[in-house]
N, C-alpha and C. Protein backbone atom coordinates (compact mmCIF):
# COMPACT_ATOMS: atom_id res chain seq x y z
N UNK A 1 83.14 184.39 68.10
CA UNK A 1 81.85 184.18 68.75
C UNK A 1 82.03 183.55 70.13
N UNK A 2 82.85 181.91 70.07
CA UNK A 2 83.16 181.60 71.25
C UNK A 2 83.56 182.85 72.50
N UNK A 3 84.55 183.59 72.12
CA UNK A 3 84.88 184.68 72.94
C UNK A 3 84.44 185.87 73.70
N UNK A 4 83.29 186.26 72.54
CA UNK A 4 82.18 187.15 72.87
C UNK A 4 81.76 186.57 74.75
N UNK A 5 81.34 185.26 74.00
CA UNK A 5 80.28 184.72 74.58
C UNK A 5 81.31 184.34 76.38
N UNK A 6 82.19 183.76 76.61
CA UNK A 6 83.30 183.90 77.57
C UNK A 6 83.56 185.09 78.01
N UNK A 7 84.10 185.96 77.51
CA UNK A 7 83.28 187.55 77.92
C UNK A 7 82.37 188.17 78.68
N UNK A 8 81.07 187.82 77.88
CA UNK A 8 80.10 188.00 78.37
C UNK A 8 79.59 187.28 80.12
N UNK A 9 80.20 186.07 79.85
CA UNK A 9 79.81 185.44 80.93
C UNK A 9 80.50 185.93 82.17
N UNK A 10 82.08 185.76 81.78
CA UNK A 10 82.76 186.75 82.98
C UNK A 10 82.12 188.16 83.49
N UNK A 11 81.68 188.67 82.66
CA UNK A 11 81.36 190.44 83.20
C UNK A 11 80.25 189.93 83.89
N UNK A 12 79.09 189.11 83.72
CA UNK A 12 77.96 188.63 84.35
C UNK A 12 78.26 187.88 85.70
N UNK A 13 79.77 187.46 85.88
CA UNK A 13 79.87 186.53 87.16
C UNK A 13 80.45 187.66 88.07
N UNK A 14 80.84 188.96 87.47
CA UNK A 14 81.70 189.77 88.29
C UNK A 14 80.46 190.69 88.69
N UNK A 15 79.34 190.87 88.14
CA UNK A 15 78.10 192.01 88.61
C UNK A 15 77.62 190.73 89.92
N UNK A 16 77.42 189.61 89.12
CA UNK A 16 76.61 188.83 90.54
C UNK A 16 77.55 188.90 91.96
N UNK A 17 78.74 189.18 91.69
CA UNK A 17 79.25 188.97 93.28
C UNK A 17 79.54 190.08 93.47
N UNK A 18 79.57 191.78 92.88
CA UNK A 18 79.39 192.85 93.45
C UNK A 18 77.85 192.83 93.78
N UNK A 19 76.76 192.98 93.24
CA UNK A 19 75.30 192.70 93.33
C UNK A 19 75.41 192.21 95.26
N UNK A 20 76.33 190.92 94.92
CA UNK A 20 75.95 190.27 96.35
C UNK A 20 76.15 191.12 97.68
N UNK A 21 77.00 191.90 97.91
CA UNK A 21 77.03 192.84 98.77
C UNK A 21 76.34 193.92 98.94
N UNK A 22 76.09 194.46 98.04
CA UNK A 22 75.85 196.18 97.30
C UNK A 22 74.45 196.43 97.67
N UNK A 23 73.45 194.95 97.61
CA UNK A 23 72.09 195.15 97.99
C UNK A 23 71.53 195.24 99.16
N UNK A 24 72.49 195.53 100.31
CA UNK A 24 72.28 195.06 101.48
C UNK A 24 72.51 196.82 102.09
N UNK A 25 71.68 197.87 102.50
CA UNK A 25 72.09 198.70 103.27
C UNK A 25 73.20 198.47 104.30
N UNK A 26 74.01 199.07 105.18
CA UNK A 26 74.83 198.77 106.36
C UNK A 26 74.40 199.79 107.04
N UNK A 27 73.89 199.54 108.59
CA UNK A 27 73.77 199.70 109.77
C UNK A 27 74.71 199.74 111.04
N UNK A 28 74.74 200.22 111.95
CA UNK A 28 75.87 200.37 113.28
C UNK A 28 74.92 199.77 113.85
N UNK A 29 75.76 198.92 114.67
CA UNK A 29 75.16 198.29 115.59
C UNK A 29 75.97 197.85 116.95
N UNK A 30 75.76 198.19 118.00
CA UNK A 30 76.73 198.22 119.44
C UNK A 30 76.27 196.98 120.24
N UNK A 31 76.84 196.89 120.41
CA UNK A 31 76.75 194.93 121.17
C UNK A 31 77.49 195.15 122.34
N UNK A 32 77.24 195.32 123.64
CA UNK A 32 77.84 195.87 124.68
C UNK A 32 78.78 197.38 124.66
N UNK A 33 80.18 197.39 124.74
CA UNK A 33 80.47 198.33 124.38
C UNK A 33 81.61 198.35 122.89
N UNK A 34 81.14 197.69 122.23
CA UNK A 34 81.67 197.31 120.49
C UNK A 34 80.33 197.97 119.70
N UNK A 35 81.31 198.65 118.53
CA UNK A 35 79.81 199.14 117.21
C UNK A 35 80.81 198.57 116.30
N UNK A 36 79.86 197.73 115.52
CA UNK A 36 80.63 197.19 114.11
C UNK A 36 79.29 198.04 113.37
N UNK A 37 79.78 197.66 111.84
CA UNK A 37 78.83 197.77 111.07
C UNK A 37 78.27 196.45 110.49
N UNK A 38 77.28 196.54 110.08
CA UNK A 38 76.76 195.08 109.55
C UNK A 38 75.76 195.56 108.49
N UNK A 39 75.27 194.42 107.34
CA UNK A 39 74.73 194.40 106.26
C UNK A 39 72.97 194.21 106.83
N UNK A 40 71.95 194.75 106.56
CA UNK A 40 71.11 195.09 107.26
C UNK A 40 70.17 194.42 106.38
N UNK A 41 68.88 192.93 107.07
CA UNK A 41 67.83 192.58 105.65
C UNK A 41 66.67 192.67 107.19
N UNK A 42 65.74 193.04 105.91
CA UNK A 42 64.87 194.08 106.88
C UNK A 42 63.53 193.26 106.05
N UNK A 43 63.76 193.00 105.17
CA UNK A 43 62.68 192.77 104.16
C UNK A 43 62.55 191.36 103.64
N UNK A 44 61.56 190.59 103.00
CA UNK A 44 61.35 189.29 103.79
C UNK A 44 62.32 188.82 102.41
N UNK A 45 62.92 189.42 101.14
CA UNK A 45 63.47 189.43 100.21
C UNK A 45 64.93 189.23 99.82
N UNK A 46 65.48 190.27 101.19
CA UNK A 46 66.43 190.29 101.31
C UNK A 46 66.82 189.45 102.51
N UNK A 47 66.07 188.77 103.63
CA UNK A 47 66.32 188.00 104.53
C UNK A 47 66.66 186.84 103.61
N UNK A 48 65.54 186.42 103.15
CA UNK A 48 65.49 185.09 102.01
C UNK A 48 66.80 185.16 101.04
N UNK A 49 67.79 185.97 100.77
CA UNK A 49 68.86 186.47 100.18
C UNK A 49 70.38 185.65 101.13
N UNK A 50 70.12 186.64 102.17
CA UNK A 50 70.90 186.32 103.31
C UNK A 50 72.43 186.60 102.81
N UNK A 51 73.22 185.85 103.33
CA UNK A 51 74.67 185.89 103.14
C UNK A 51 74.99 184.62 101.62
N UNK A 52 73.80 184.09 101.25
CA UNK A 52 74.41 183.53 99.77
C UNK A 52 74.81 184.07 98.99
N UNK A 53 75.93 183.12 98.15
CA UNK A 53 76.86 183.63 96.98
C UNK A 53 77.95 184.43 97.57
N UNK A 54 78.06 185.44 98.73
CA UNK A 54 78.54 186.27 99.11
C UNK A 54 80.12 185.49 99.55
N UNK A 55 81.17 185.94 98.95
CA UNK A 55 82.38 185.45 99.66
C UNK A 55 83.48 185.79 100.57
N UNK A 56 82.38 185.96 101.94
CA UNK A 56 82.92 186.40 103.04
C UNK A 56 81.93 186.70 103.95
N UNK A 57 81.86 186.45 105.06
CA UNK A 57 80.52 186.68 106.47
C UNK A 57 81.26 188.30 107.21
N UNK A 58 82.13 188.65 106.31
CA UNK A 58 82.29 190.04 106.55
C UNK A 58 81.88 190.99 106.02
N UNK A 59 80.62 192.13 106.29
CA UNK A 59 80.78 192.58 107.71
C UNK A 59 79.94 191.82 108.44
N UNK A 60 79.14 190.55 108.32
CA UNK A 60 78.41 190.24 109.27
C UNK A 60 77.03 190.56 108.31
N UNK A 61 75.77 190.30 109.40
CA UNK A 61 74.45 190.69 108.46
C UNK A 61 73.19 190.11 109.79
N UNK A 62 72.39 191.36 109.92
CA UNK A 62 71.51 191.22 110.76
C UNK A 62 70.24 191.39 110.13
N UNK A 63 69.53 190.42 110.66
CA UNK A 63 68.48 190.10 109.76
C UNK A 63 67.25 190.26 110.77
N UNK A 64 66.54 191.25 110.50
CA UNK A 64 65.80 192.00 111.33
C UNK A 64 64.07 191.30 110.99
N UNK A 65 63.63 191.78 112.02
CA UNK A 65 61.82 191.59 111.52
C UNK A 65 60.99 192.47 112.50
N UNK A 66 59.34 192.60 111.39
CA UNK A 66 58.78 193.81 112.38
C UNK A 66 57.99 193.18 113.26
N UNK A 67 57.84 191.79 113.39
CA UNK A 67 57.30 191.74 114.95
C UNK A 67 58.06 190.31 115.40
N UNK A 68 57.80 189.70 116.81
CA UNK A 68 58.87 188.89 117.00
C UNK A 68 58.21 187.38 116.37
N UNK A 69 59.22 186.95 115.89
CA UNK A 69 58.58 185.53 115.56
C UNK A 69 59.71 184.16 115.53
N UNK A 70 59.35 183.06 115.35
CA UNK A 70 59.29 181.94 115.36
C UNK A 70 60.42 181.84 114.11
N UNK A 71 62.04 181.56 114.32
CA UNK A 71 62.12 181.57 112.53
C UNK A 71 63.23 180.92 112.94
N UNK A 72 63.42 180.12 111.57
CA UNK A 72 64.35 178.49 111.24
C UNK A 72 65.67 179.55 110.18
N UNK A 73 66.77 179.46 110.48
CA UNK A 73 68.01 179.49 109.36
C UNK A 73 68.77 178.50 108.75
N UNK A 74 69.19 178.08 107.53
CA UNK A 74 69.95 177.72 107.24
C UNK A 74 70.97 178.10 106.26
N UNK A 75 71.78 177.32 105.08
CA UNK A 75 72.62 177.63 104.92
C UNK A 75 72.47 177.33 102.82
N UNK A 76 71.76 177.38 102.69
CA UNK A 76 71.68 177.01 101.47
C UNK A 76 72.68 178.18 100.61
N UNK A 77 73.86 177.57 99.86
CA UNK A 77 74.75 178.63 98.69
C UNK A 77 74.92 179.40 99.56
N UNK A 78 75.46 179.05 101.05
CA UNK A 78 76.58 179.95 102.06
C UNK A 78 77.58 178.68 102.42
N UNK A 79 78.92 179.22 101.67
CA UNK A 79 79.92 179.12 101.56
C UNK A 79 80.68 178.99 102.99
N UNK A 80 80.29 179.54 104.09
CA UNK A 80 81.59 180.10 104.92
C UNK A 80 80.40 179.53 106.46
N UNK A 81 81.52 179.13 106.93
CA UNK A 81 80.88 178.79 108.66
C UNK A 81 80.38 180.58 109.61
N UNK A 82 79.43 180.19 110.17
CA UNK A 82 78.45 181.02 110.89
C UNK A 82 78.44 180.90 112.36
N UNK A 83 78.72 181.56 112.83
CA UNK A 83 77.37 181.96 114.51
C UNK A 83 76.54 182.58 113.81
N UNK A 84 75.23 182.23 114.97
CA UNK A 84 74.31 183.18 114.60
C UNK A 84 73.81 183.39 115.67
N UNK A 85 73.27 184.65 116.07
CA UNK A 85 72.90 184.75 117.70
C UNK A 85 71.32 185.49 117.44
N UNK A 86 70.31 184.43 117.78
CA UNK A 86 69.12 185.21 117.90
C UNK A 86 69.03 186.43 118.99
N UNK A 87 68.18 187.14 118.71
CA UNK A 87 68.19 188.20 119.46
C UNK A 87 66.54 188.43 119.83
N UNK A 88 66.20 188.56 121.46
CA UNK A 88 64.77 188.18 122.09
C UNK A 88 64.53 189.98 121.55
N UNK A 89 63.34 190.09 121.97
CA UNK A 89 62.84 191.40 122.30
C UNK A 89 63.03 192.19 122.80
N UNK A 90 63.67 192.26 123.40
CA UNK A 90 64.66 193.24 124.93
C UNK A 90 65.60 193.49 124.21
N UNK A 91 66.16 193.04 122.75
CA UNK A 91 67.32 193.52 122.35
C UNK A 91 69.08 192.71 122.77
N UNK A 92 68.81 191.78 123.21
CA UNK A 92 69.80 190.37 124.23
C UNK A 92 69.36 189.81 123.12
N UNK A 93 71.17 189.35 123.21
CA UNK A 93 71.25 187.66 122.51
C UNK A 93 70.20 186.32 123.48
N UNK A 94 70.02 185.80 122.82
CA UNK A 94 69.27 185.00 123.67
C UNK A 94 69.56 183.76 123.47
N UNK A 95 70.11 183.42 122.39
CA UNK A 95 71.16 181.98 122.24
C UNK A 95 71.87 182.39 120.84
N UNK A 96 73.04 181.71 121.05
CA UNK A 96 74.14 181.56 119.80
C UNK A 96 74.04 180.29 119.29
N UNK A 97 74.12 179.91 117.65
CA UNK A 97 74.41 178.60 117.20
C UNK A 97 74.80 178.69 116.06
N UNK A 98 76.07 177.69 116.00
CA UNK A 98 77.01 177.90 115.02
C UNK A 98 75.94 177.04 113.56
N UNK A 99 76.37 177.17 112.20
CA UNK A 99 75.85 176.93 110.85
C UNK A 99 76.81 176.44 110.08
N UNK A 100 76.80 175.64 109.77
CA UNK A 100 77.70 175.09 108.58
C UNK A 100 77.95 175.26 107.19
N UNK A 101 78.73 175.44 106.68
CA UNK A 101 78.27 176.14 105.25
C UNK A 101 77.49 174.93 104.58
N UNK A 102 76.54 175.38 103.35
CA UNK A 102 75.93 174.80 102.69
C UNK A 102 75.16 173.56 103.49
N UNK A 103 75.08 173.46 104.58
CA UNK A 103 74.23 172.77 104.97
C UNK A 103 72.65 173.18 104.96
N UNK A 104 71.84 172.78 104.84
CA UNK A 104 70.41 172.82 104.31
C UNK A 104 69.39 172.61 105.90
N UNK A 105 70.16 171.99 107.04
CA UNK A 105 69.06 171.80 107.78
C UNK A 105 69.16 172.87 108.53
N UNK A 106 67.48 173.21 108.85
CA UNK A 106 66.24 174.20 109.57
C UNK A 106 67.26 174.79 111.27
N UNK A 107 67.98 175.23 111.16
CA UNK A 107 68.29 175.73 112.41
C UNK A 107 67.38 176.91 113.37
N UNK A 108 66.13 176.41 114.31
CA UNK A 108 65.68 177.01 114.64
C UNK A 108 65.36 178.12 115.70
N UNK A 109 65.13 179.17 116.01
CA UNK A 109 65.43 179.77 117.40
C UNK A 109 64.70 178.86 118.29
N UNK A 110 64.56 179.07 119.83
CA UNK A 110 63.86 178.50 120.65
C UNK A 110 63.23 179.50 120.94
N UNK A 111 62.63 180.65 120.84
CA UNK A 111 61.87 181.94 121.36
C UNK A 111 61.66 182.30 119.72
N UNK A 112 60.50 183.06 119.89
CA UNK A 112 59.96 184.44 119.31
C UNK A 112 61.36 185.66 119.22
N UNK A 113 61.82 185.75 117.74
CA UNK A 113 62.68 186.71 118.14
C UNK A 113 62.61 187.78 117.09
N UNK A 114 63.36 189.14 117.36
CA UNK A 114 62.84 190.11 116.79
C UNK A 114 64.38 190.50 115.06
N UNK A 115 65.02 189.34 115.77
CA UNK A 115 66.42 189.37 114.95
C UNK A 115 67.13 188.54 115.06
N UNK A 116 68.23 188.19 113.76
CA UNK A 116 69.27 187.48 114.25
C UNK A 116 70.89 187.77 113.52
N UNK A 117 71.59 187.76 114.35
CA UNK A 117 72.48 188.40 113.87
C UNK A 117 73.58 187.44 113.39
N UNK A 118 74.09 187.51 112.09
CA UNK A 118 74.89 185.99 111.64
C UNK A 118 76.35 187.37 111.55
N UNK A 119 77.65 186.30 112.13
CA UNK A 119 78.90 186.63 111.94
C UNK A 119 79.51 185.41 111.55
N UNK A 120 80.98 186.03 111.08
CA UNK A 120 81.91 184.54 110.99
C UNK A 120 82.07 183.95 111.80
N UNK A 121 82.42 182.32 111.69
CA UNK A 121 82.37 181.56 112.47
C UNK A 121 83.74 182.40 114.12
N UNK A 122 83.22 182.27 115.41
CA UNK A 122 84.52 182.42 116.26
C UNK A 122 84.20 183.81 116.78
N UNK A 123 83.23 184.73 115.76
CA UNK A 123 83.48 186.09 116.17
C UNK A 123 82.91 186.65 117.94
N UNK A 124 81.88 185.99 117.82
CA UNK A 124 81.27 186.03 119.16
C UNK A 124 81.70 185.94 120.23
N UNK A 125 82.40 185.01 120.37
CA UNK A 125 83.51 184.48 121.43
C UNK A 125 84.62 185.33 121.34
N UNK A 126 85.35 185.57 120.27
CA UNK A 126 86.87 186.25 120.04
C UNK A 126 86.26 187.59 120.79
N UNK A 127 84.91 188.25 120.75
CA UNK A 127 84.44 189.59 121.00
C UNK A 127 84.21 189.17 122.50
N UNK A 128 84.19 187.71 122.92
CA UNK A 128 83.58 187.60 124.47
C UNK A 128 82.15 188.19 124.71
N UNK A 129 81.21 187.79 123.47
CA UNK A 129 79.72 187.93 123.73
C UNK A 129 79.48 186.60 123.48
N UNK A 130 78.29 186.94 124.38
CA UNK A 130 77.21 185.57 124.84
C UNK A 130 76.19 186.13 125.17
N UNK A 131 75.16 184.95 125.53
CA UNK A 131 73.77 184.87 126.03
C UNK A 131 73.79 186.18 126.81
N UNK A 132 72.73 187.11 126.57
CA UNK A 132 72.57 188.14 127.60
C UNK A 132 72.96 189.52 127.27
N UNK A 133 73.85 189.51 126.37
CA UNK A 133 74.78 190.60 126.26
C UNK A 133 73.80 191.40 125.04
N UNK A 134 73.63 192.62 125.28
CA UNK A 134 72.47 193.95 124.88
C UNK A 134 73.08 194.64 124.08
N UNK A 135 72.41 194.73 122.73
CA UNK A 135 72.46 195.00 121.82
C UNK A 135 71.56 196.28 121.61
N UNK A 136 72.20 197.23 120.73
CA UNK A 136 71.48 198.88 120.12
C UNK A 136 71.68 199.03 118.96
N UNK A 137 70.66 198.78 117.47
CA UNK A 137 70.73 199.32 116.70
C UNK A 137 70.50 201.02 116.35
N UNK A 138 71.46 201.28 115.97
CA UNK A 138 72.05 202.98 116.17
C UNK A 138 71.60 203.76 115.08
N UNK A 139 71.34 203.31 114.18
CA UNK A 139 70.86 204.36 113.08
C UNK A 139 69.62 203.30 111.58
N UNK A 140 68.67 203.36 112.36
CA UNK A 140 67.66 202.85 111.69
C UNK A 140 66.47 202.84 111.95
């Protein structure tokens, strides 16, 4: 019985961390002249989801909305250090700010924005993007 039950629990911890990826469409997305792919939350469900549980900020995850607004991130059951680069209306980063894992406080944009795009911590810089730099979602 004990064993069943150990069993059971393992096969249930191995669906939750395939689950964690698997629910997320992937999108191309070109950030000057770079296209990565990234995990795409579009929906206020899967924003609220985000990169928790997930063990790894790879491929990244852009978290979209249908009109521009006012919005706070944090880090609740995310494991792994973050940039995150809001993105204005024009499709431009419009500021970068790094996230700490599991930290809980409200990291907020300073603008109305229409997205924000979270990578691993460093990636932004290692890619030599910053403030300004124009972004094209390619197939959505």
């Amino acid at each position: 019985m004990k064993l069943w039950f150990i069993a059971a629990l393992l096969l249930l911890t191995s669906c939750v961390a395939i689950t964690a990826t698997t629910d997320f469409p992937l999108v191309n997305l070109q950030l000057e002249q770079k296209t990565i792919q990234v995990q795409l939350a579009a929906t206020p469900e899967l924003r609220a989801k985000g990169l928790m549980f997930q063990q790894a900020a790879d491929p990244g995850m852009l978290l979209l909305y249908a009109e521009p607004q006012h919005i706070s991130l944090w880090m609740r059951n995310t494991s792994m250090p973050l940039d995150v680069a809001f993105i204005d209306t024009d499709w431009r980063i419009h500021h970068i700010r790094q996230l700490e894992p599991y930290d809980e406080t409200s990291v907020p944009s300073e603008i109305a924005v229409i997205a924000a795009l979270e990578m691993p911590r460093g990636w932004f810089a290692a890619n030599q993007l910053a403030a300004g730099a124009q972004l094209t979602l390619l197939d959505h």
